[in-house]
Protein backbone atom coordinates (compact mmCIF):
# COMPACT_ATOMS: atom_id res chain seq x y z
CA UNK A 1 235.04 -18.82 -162.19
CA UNK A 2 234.44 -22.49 -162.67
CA UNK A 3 236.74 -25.22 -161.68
CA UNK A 4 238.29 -28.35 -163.50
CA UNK A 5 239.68 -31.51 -161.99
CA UNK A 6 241.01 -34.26 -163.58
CA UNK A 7 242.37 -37.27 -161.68
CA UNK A 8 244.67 -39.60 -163.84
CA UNK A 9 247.55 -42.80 -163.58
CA UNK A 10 250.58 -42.21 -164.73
CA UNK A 11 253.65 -44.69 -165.60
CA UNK A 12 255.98 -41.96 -164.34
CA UNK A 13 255.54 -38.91 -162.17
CA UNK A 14 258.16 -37.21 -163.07
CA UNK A 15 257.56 -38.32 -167.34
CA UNK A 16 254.40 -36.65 -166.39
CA UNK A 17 254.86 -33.43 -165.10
CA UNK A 18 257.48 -32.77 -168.07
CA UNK A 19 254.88 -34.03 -170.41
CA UNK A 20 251.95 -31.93 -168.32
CA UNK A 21 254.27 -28.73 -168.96
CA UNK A 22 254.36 -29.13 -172.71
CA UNK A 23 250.46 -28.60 -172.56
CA UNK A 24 250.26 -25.09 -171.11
CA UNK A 25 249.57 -23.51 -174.35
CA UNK A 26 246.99 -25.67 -175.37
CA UNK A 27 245.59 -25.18 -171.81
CA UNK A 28 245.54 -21.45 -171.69
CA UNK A 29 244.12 -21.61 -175.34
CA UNK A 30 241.44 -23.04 -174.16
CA UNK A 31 240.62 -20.96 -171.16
CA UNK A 32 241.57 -23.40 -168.29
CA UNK A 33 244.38 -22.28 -166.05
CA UNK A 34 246.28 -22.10 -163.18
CA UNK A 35 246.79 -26.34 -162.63
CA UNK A 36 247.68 -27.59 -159.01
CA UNK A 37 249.41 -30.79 -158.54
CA UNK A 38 248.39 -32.94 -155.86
CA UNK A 39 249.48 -37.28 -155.79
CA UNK A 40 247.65 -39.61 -153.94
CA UNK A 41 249.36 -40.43 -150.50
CA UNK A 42 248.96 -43.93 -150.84
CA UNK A 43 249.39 -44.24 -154.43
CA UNK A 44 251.79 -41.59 -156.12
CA UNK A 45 251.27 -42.37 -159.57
CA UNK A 46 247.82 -41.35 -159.10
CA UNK A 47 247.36 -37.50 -159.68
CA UNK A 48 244.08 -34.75 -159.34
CA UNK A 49 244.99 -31.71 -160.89
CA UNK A 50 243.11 -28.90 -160.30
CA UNK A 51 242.48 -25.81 -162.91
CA UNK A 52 240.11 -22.44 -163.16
CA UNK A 53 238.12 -22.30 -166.04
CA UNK A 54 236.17 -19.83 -167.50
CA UNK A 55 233.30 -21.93 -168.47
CA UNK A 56 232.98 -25.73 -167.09
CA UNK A 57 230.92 -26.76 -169.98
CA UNK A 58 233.39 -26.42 -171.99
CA UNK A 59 236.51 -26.76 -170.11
CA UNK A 60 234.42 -30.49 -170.07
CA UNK A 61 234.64 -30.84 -173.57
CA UNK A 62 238.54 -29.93 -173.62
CA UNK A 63 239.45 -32.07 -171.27
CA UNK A 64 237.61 -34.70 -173.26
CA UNK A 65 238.82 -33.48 -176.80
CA UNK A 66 241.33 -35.69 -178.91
CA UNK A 67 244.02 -33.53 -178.96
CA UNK A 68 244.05 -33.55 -175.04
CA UNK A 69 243.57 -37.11 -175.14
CA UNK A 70 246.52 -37.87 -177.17
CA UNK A 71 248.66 -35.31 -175.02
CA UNK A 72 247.98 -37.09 -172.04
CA UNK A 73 248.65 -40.67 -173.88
CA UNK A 74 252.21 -38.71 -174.51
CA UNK A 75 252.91 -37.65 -170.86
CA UNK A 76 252.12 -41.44 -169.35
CA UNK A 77 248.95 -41.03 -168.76
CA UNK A 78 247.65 -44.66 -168.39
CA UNK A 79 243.87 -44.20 -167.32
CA UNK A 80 241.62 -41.22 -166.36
CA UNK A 81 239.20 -41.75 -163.19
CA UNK A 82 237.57 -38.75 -163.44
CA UNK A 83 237.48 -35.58 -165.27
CA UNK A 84 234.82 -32.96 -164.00
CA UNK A 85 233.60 -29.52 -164.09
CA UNK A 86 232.08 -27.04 -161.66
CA UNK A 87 231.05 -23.93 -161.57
C-alpha cells in the first residue's frame, strides 16, 4: 500500500474541511483513501493530509491533475508545499 501526503494553506480551516469532504468521490475514484487531518501547531491554516493509495505513481499524478487542482482552489486552498508519494 503506498502512501500520499499533501501539505497545503488554507484561508479557512473550517471552509476547508467542508470543501475537502465534497472530494471523497473523486478521491476514492481514483484509488487514494482513508485521509487524516493533521494542522500545524504553530500555524493552523497549514494542513498535511495523509491518504493510502494503491499506486503512488499515480496517486502523484491525481494529486497533481486539474480537476484536483481546481477542487482545492474551491475549498481555500491558497498554496501547496508539498504533495508526495511513497510506497
Amino acid at each position: 500500500m503506498a502512501k500520499l501526503i499533501t501539505i497545503v494553506v488554507v484561508k479557512d480551516f473550517a471552509a476547508y474541511q467542508s470543501g475537502f469532504a465534497r472530494g471523497e468521490k473523486m478521491r476514492n475514484d481514483a484509488g487514494v483513501t482513508n485521509p487524516r487531518m493533521y494542522r500545524d501547531s504553530e500555524n493552523p491554516n497549514e494542513v498535511l493530509v495523509l491518504f493510502d493509495a494503491k499506486n503512488a505513481q499515480q496517486a502523484t499524478a491525481f494529486a497533481n491533475s486539474e480537476d484536483v487542482k481546481a477542487a482545492m482552489k474551491n475549498a481555500g486552498v491558497t498554496s501547496v508545499s508539498a504533495i508526495y508519494g511513497f510506497e
